[in-house]
Structure formats: C-alpha cells, structure tokens
C-alpha atoms as a PDB file:
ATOM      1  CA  UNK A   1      82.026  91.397 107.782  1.00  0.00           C
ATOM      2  CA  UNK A   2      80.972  94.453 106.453  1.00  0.00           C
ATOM      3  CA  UNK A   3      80.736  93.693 103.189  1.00  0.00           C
ATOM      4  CA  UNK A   4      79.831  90.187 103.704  1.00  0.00           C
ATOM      5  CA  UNK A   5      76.914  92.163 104.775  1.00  0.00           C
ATOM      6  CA  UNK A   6      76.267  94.443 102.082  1.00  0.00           C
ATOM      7  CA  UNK A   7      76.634  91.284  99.637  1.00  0.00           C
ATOM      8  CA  UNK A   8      74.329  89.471 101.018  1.00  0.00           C
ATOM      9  CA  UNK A   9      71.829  92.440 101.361  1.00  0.00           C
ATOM     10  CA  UNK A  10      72.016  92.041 105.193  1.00  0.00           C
ATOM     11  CA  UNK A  11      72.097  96.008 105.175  1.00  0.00           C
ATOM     12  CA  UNK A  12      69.201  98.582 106.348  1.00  0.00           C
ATOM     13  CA  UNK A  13      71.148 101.896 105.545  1.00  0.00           C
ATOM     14  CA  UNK A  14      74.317 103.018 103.277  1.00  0.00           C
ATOM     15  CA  UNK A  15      77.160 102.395 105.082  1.00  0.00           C
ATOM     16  CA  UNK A  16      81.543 103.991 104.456  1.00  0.00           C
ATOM     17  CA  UNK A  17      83.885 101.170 104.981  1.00  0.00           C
ATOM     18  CA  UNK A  18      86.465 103.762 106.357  1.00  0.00           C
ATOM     19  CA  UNK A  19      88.970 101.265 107.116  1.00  0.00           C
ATOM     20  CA  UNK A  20      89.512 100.834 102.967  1.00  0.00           C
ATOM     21  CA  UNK A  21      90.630 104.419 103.143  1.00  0.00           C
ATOM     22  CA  UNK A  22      94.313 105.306 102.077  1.00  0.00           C
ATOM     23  CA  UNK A  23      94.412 107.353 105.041  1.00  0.00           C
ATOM     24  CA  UNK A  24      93.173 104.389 107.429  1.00  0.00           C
ATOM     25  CA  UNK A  25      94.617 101.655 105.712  1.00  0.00           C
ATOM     26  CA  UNK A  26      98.126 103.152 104.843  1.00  0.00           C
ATOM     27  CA  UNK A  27      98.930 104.640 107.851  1.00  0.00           C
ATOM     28  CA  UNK A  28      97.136 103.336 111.441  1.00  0.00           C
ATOM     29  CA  UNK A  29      96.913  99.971 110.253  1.00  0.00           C
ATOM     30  CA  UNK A  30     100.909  99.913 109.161  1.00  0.00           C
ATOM     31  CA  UNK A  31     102.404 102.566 110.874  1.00  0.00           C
ATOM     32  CA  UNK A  32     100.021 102.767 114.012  1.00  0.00           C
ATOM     33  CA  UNK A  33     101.013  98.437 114.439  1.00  0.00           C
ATOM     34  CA  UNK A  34     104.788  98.939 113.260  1.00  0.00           C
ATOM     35  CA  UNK A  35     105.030 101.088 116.808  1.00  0.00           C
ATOM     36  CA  UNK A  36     102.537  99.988 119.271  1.00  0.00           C
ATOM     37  CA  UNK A  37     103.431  95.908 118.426  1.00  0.00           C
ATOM     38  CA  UNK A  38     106.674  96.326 119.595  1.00  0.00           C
ATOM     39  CA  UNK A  39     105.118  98.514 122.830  1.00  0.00           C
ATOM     40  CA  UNK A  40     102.717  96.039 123.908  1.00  0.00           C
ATOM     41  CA  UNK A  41     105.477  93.155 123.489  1.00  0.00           C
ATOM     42  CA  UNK A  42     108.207  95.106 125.456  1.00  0.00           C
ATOM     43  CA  UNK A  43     105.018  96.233 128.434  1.00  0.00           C
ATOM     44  CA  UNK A  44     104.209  92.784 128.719  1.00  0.00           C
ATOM     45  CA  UNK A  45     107.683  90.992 128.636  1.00  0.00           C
ATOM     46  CA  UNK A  46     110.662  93.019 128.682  1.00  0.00           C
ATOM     47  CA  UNK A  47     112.343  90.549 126.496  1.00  0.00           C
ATOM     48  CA  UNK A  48     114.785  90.796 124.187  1.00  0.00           C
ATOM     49  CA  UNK A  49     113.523  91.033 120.726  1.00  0.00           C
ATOM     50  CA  UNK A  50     117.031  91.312 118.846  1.00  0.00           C
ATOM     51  CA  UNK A  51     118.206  87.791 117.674  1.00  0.00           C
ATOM     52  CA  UNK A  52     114.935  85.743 117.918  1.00  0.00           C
ATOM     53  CA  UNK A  53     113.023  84.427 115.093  1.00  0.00           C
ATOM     54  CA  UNK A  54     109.734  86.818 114.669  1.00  0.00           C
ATOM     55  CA  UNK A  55     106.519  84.876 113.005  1.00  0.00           C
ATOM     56  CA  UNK A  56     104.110  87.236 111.422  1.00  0.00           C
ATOM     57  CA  UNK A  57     101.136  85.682 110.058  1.00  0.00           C
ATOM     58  CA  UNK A  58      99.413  87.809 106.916  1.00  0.00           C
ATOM     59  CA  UNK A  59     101.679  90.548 104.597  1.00  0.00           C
ATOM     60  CA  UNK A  60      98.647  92.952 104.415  1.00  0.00           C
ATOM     61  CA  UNK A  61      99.198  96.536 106.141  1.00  0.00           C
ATOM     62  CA  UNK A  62      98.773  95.430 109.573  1.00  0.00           C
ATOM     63  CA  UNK A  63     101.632  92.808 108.624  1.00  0.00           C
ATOM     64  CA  UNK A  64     103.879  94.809 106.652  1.00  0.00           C
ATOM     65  CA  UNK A  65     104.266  97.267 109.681  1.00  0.00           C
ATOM     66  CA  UNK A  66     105.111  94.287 112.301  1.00  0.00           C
ATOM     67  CA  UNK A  67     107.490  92.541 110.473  1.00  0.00           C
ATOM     68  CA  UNK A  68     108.875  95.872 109.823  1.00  0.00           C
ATOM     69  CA  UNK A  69     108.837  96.502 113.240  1.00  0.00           C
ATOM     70  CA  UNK A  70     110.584  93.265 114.039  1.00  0.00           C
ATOM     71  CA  UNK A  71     113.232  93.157 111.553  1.00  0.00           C
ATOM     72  CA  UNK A  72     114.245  96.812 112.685  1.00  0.00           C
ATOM     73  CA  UNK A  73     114.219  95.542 116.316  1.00  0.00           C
ATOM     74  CA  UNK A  74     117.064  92.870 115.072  1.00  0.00           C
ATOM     75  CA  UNK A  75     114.734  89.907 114.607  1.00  0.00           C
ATOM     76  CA  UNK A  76     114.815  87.487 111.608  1.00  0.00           C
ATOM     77  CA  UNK A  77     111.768  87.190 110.852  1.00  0.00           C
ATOM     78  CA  UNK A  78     109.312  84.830 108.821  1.00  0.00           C
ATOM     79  CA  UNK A  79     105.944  85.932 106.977  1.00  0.00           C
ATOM     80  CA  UNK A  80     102.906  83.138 106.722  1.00  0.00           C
ATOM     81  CA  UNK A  81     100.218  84.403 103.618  1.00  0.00           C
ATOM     82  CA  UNK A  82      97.412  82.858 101.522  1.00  0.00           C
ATOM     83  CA  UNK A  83      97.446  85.204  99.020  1.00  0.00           C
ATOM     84  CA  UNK A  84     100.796  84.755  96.249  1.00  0.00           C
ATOM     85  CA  UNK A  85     100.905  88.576  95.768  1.00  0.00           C
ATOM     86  CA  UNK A  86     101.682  89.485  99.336  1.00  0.00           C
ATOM     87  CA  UNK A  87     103.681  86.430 100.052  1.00  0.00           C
ATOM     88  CA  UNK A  88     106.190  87.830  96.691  1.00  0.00           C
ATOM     89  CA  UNK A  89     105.611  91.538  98.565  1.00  0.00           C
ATOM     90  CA  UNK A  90     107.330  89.673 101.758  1.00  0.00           C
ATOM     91  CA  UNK A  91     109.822  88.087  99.736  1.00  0.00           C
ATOM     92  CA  UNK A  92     110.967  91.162  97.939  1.00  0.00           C
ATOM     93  CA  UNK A  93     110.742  93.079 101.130  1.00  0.00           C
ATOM     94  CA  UNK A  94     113.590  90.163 102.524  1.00  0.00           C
ATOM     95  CA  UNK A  95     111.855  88.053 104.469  1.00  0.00           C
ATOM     96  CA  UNK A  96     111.419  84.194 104.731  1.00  0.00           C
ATOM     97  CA  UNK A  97     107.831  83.124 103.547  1.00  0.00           C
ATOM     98  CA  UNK A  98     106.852  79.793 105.057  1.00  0.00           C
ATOM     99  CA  UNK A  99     103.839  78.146 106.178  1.00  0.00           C
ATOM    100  CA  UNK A 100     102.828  77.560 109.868  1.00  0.00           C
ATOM    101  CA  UNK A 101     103.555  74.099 109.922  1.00  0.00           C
ATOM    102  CA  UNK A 102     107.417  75.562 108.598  1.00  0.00           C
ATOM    103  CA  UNK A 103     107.292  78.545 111.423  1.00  0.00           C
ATOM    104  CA  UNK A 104     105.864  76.783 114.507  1.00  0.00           C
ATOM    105  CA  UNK A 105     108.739  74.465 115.327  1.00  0.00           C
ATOM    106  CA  UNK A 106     111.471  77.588 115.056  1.00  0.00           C
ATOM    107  CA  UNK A 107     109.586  80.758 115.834  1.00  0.00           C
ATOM    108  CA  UNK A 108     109.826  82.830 119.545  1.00  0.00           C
ATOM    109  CA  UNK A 109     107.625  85.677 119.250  1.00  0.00           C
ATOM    110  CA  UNK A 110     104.254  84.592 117.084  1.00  0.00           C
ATOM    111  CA  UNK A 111     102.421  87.494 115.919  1.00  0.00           C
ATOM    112  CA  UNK A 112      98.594  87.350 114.025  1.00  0.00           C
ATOM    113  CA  UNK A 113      97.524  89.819 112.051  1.00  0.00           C
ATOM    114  CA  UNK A 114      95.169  88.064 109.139  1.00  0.00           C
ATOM    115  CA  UNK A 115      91.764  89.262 110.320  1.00  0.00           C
ATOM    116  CA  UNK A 116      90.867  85.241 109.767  1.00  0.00           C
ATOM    117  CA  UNK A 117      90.042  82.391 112.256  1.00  0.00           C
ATOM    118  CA  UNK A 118      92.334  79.490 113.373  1.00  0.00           C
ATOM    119  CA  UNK A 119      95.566  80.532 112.756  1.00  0.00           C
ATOM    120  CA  UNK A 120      97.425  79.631 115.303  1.00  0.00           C
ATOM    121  CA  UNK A 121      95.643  75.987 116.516  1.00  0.00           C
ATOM    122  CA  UNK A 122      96.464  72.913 118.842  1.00  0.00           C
ATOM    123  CA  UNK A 123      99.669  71.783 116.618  1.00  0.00           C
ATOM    124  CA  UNK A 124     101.167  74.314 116.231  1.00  0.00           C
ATOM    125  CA  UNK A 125     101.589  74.562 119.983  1.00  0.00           C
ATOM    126  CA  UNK A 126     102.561  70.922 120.333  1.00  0.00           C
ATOM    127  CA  UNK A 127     105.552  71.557 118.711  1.00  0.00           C
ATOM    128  CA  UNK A 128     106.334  75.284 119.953  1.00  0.00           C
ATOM    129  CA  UNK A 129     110.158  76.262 121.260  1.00  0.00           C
ATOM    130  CA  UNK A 130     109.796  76.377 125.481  1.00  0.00           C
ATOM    131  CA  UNK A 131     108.305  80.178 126.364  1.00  0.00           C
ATOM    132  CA  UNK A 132     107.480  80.908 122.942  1.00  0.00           C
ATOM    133  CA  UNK A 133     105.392  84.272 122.841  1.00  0.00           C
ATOM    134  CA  UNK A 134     102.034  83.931 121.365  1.00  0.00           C
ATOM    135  CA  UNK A 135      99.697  87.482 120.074  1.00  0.00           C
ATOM    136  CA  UNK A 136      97.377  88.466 117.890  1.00  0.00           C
ATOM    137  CA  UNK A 137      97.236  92.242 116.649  1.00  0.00           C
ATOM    138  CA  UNK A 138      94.977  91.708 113.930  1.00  0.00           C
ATOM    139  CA  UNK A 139      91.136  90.669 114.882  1.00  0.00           C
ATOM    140  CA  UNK A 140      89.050  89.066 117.686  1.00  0.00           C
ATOM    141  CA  UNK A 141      90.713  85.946 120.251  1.00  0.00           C
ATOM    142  CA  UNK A 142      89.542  83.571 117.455  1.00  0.00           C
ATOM    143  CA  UNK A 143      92.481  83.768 115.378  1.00  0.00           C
ATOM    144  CA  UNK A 144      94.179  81.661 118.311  1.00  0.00           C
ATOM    145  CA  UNK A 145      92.808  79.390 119.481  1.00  0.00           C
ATOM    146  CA  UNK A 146      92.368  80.420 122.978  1.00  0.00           C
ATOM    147  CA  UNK A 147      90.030  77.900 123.418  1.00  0.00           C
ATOM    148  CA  UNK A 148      92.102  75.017 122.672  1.00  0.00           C
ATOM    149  CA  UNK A 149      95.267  76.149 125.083  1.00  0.00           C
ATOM    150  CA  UNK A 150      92.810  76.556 127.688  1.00  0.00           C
ATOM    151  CA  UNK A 151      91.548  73.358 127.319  1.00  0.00           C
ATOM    152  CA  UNK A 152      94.816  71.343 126.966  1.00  0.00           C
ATOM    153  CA  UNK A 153      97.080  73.194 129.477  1.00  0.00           C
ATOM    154  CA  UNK A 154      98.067  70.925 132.459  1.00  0.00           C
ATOM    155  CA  UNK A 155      98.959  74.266 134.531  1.00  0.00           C
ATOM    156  CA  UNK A 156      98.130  78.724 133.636  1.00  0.00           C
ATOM    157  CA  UNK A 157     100.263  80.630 135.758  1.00  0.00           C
ATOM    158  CA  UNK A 158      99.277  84.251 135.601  1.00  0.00           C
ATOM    159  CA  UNK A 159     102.642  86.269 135.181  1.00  0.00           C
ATOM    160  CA  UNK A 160     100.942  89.788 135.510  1.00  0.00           C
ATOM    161  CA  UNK A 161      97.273  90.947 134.215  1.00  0.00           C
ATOM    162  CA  UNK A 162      97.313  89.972 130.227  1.00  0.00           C
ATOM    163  CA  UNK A 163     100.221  87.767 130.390  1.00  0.00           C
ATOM    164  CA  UNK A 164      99.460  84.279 130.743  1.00  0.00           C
ATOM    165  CA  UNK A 165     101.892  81.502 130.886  1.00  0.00           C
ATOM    166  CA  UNK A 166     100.618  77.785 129.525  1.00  0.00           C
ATOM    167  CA  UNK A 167     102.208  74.691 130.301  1.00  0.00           C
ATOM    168  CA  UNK A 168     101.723  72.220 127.138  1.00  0.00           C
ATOM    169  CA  UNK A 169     101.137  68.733 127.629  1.00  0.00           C
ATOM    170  CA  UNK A 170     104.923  68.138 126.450  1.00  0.00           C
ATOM    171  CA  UNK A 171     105.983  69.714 129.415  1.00  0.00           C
ATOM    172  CA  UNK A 172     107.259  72.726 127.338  1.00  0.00           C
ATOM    173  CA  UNK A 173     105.583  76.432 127.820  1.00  0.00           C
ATOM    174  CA  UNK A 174     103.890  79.152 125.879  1.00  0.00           C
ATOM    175  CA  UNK A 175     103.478  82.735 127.150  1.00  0.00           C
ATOM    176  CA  UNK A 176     100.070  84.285 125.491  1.00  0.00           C
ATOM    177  CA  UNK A 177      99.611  88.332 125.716  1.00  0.00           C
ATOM    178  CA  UNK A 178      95.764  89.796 126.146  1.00  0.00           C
ATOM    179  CA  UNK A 179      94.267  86.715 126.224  1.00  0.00           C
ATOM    180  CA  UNK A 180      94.894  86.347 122.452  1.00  0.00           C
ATOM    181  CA  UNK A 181      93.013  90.043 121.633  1.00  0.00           C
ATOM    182  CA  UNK A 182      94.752  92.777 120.630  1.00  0.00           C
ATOM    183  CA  UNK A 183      98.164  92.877 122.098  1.00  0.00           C
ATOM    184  CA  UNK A 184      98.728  96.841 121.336  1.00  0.00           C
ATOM    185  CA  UNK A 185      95.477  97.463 123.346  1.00  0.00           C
ATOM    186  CA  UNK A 186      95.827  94.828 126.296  1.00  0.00           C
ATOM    187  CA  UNK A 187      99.635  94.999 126.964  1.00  0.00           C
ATOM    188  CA  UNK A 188      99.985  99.031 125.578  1.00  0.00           C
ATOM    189  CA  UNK A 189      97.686 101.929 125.130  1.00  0.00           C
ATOM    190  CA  UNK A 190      97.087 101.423 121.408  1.00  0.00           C
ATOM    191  CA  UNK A 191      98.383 103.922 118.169  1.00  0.00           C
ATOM    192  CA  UNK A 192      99.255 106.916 118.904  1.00  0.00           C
ATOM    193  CA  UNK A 193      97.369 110.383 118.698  1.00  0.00           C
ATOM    194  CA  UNK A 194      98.262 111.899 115.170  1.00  0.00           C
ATOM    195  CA  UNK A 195      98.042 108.361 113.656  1.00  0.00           C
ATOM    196  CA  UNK A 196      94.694 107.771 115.126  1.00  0.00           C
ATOM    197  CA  UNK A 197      93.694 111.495 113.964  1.00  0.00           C
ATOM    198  CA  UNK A 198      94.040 110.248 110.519  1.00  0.00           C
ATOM    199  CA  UNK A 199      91.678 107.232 111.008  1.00  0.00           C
ATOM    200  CA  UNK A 200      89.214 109.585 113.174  1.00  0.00           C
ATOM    201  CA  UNK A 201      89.166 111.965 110.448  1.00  0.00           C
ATOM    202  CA  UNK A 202      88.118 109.507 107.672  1.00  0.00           C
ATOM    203  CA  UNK A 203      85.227 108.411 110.401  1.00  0.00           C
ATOM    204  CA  UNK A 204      83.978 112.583 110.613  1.00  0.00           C
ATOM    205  CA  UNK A 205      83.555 112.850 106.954  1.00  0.00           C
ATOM    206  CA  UNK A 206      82.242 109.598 106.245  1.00  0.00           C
ATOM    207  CA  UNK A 207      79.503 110.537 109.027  1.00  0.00           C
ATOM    208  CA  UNK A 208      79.012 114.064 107.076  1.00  0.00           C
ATOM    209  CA  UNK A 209      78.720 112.225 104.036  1.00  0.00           C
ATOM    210  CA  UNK A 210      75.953 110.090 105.000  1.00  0.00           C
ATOM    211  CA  UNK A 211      74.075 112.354 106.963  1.00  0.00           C
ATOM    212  CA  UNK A 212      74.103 114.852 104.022  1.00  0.00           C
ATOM    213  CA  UNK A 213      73.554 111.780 100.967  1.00  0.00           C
ATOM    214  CA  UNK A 214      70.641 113.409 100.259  1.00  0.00           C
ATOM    215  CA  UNK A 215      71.789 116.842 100.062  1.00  0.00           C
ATOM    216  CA  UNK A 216      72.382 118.413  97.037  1.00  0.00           C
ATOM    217  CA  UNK A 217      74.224 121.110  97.874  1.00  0.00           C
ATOM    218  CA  UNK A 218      76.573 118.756  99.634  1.00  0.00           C
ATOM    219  CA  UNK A 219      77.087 116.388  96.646  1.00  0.00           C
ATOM    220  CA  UNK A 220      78.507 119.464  94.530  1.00  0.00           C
ATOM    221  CA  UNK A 221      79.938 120.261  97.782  1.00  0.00           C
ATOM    222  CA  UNK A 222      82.426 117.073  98.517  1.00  0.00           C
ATOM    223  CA  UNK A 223      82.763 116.344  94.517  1.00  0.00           C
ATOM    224  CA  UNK A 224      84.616 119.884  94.518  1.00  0.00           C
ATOM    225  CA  UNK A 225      85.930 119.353  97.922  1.00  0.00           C
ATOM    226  CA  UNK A 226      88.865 121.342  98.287  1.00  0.00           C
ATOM    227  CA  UNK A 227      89.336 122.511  95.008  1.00  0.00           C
ATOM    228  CA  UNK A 228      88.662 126.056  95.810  1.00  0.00           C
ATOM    229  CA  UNK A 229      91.239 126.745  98.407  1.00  0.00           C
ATOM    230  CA  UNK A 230      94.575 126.978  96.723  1.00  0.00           C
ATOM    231  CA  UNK A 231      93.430 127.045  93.347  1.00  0.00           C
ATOM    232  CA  UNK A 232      94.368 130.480  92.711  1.00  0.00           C
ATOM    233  CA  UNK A 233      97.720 130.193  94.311  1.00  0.00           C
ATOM    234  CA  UNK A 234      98.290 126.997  91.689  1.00  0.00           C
ATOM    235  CA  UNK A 235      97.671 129.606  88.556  1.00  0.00           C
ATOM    236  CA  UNK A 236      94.075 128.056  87.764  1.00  0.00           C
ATOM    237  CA  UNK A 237      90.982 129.559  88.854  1.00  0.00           C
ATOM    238  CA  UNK A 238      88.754 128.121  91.337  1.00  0.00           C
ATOM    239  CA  UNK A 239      85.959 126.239  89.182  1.00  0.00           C
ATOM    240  CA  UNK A 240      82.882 127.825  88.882  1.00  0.00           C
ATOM    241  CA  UNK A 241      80.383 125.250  87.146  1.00  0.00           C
ATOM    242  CA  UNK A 242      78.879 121.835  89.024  1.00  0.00           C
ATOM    243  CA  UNK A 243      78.809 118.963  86.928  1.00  0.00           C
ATOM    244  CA  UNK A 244      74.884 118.839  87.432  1.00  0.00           C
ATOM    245  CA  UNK A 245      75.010 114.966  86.591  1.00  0.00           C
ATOM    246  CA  UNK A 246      77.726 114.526  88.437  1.00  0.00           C
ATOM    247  CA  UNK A 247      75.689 115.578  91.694  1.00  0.00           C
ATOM    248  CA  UNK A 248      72.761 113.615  91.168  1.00  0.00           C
ATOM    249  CA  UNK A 249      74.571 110.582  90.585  1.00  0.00           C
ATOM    250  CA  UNK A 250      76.465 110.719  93.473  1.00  0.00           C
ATOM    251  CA  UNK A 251      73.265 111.627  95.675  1.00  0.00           C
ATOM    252  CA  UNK A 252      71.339 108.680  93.901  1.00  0.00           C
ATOM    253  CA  UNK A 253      74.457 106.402  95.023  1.00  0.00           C
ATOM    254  CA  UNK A 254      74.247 106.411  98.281  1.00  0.00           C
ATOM    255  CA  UNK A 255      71.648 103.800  98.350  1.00  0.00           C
ATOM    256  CA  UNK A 256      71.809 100.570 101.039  1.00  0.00           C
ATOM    257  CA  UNK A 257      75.147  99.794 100.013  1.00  0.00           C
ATOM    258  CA  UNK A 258      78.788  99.559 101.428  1.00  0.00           C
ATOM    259  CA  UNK A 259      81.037 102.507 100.376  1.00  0.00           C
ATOM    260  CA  UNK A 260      84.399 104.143 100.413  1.00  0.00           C
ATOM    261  CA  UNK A 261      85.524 107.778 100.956  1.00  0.00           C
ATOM    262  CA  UNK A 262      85.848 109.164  97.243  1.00  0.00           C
ATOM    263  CA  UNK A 263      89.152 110.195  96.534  1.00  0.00           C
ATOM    264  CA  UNK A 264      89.208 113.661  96.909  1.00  0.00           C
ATOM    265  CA  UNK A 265      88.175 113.119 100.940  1.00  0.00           C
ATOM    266  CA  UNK A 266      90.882 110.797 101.491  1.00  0.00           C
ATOM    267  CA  UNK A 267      93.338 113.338 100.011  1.00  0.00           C
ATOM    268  CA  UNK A 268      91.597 116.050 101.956  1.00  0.00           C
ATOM    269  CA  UNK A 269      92.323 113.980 105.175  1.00  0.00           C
ATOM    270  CA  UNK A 270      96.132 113.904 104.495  1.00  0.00           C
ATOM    271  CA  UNK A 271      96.002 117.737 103.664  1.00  0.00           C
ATOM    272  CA  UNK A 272      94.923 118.463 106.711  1.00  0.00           C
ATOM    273  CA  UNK A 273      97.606 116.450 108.543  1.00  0.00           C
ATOM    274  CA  UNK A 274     100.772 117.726 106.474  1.00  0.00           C
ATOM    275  CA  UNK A 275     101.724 120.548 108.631  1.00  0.00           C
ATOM    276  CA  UNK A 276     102.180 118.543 111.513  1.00  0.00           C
ATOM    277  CA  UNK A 277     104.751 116.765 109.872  1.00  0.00           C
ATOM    278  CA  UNK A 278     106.502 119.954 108.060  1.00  0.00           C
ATOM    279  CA  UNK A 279     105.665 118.863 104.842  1.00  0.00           C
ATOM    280  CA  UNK A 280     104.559 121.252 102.119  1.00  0.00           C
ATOM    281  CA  UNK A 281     103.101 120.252  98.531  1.00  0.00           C
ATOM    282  CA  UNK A 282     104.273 120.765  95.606  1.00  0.00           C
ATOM    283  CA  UNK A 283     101.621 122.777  93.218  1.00  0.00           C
ATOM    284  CA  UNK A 284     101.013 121.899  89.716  1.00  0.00           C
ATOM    285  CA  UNK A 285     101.034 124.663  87.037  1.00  0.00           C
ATOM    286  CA  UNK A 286      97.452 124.485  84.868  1.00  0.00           C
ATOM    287  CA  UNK A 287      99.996 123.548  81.854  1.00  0.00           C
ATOM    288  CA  UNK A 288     101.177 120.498  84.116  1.00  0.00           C
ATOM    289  CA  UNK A 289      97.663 119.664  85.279  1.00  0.00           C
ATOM    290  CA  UNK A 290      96.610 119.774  81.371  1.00  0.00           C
ATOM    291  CA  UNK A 291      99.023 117.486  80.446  1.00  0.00           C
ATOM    292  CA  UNK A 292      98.517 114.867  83.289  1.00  0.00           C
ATOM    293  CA  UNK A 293      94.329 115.542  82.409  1.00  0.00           C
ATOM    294  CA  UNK A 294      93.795 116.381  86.263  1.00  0.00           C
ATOM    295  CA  UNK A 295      92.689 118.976  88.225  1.00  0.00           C
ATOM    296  CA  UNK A 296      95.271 121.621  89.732  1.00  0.00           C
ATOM    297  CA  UNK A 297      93.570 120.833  93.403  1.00  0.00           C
ATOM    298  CA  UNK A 298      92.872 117.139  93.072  1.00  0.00           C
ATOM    299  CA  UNK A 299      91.762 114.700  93.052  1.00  0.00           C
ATOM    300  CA  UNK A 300      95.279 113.250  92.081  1.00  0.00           C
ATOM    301  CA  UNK A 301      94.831 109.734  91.551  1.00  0.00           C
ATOM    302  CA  UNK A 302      92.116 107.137  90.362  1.00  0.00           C
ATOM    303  CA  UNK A 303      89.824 105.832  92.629  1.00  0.00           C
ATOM    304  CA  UNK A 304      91.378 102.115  91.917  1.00  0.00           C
ATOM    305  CA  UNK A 305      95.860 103.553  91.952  1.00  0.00           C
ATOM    306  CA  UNK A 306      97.054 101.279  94.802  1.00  0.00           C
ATOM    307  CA  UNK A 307      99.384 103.496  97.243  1.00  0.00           C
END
C-alpha cells in the first residue's frame, strides 16, 4: 500500500518502508510467525497439530516460517503461491505445492499469510473437511472472507472469545480464529520481545533518518555509520575523509519518495542484537577487505544481495 502510494505520487513526505529491511523481513516476519502461529493455534484450540494436513497460503517470509512451524510440529503440510519462484522455494524446501481448489477438500488447519484479498472464499468452504481450522496471520480479515461465512452460516456458536465455530450449509463445520485477523495477536500475545526489538530498531533509525534528511552532518554521519568503532581492532584505521558527493546525494534523496534503510543501518541493527545471542563476528584483515573491495566495518553486502 505503501508503495502503491509512492507510485502513484499519493505521498506528502519521504517515507522508510522498514518492513523491506533484512532485519524486519528476515527475522519477525519468519521467525517472529514460525513461533507465535503455532501459540495462537494451540491458545485457541488445544488440538493436536501432529498428523494433520497444514495449508499455508503464500511461500514469502511470513510463509516460510509457518510451514516451518507446521512441518516441525509433525504436520504434512501443503504451500498455495502465485509467484513460480517461491512455489520451487516450497518445493525444494519439501513441501506439496497445490492450488486452493487442490488444498481445500484435504486440508485441517488453513493458514493465510499472502498480504492479498480473497483467499480463502465461499468454495473453498463448501467443500472443507468437518471442524477444519480457518486463520489468517498475514494481513487484514479480507483475505477470508469473513463476510461470506457470516452470511451463509445456518448456525455461529461462540466456543470462547476469538474462536468461532460455523456451521456450513452442508451440515459440515469450520472453526475460524480472531475473526479472520491476525491469529498470533487475537488467540496469543504476538512475537516475542528480542524479535520485535529487531523490527523496533529498524523503526528508531528510520525515524532518525528522516528527521535528520536534511542534515548534513547526519548524511556523512549514517553513510559511515559504524565504521569507526572496531575499525582499529580490524587492522584498518577508522576513515577520516567524507565522500562530499556522497553526502549531498544522499541528503538530496530523501525527497517525497518511499525508501529503505541503507545497508549499513540494517547491519548496524543486527550488531547491536548479536550479544544477546552469544554470537561474535568474525573481523576481516584490510588485506581480506582489499581483496573482497569492501570496507573492514561494512557495509558487507550490496544493497540488492538477497539474504
């Protein structure tokens, strides 16, 4: 929507698309939904995920981490996609790529996580298994169609607040979590704390950055970002001359416009999360860093290397 909106010059200000960060994208949106799916599933239902057939509909990163999370819970599961190179990601990764149409007939626990509209619609729930488990993890109540269960149900029994149990026309049954909004925040409390520090850390400096676009002094600033720190330690010394240019263009840039975190941000967000996980870095010599042509502090990759 965001860009949709930058596109179609819809903007009034420069805006960070924060959620296109490594350190959103990579880890709240796969590992954040690879735990709290399985949470608000297990809150809401107690059932018995091992030996059912999982549906997860869209391979992005909010999919890859809950068809992870259901295959490691014992499910077999089956991946729905659009787009061929994350439908050959599922298959490589093992799992069954079908459409809907395929899925609706066999699948017990239905999980949507495109970020689209009409997913899950009237037949597919026509021809649903009895107390098949319908959720959506991945955008607003539209990508089921609330609307239409609502409007066909002969009978809603209310199991327990956000779990809602549908009788079909067929007589058969389909149990929908939160209403069809986000099952991690209506059944569950959401990612946890060090995953979400990751995502509210991208959302601090993308704030800084805007409020200081016109700065200067702040352009050098976050185009060296970090590279002073440990530079010594890595057998280079910290770099004394701004790329002039450099700084004006990147002031100039942040015109009306959608944005991402430049590189060296998002690698200063995981920096500051390693020691929570014990992890230490390994430091490039200046003879390594020559030969790979990059700096001894970062940033380590190009702005378009896909993680």
């Amino acid at each position: 929507m965001l860009n949709n909106k930058g596109k179609d010059h819809g903007l009034l200000a420069p805006a960070i698309n924060v959620n296109d960060s490594v350190t959103k994208s990579k880890f709240d949106n796969l590992y954040g939904c690879r735990e709290s799916l399985v949470d608000g599933i297990k809150r809401a239902t107690d059932v018995m995920i091992a030996g059912k057939i999982g549906v997860v509909a869209g391979y992005g990163d909010v999919g890859k981490g809950c068809a992870q999370a259901l295959h490691a819970m014992g499910a077999r599961v089956m991946v729905t996609e659009i787009d061929p190179i994350n439908a050959l990601q599922a298959a490589m990764a093992g799992f069954e790529v079908v459409t809907m149409e395929e899925a609706a007939p066999l699948g017990q626990i239905f999980v949507t996580t495109t970020g689209c509209r009409d997913i899950l619609v009237g037949k597919h729930f026509e021809v649903m298994r009895e107390n098949a488990i319908v959720c959506n993890i991945g955008h607003f109540d539209i990508e089921i169609d609330v609307a239409w269960v609502k409007k066909n149900a002969t009978e809603k029994v209310s199991i327990k607040p956000q779990v809602d149990r549908f009788t079909m026309p067929n007589g058969r049954h389909i149990i929908l979590l939160a209403e069809g909004r986000l099952v991690n925040l209506g059944c569950a409390t959401g990612h946890s704390s060090f995953v979400m520090s990751c995502s509210f850390t991208n959302q601090v400096l993308a704030q800084i950055m805007l409020y200081k676009a016109g700065d200067k002094a702040f352009a050098k600033k976050y185009i060296e970002f970090a590279r002073a720190t440990e530079a010594e330690e890595a057998g280079a010394a910290p770099k004394k001359e701004v790329d002039e240019a450099q700084a004006k263009s990147s002031v100039e840039r942040m015109s009306v416009g959608v944005y991402v975190l430049p590189k060296i941000l998002d690698e200063q967000v995981a920096l500051l999360h390693l020691d929570h996980v014990n992890a230490k870095l390994t430091k490039m010599t200046k003879v390594q860093a020559e030969y790979m042509h990059l700096p001894v502090e970062g940033p380590f990759k190009s702005e378009m290397y896909r993680y």
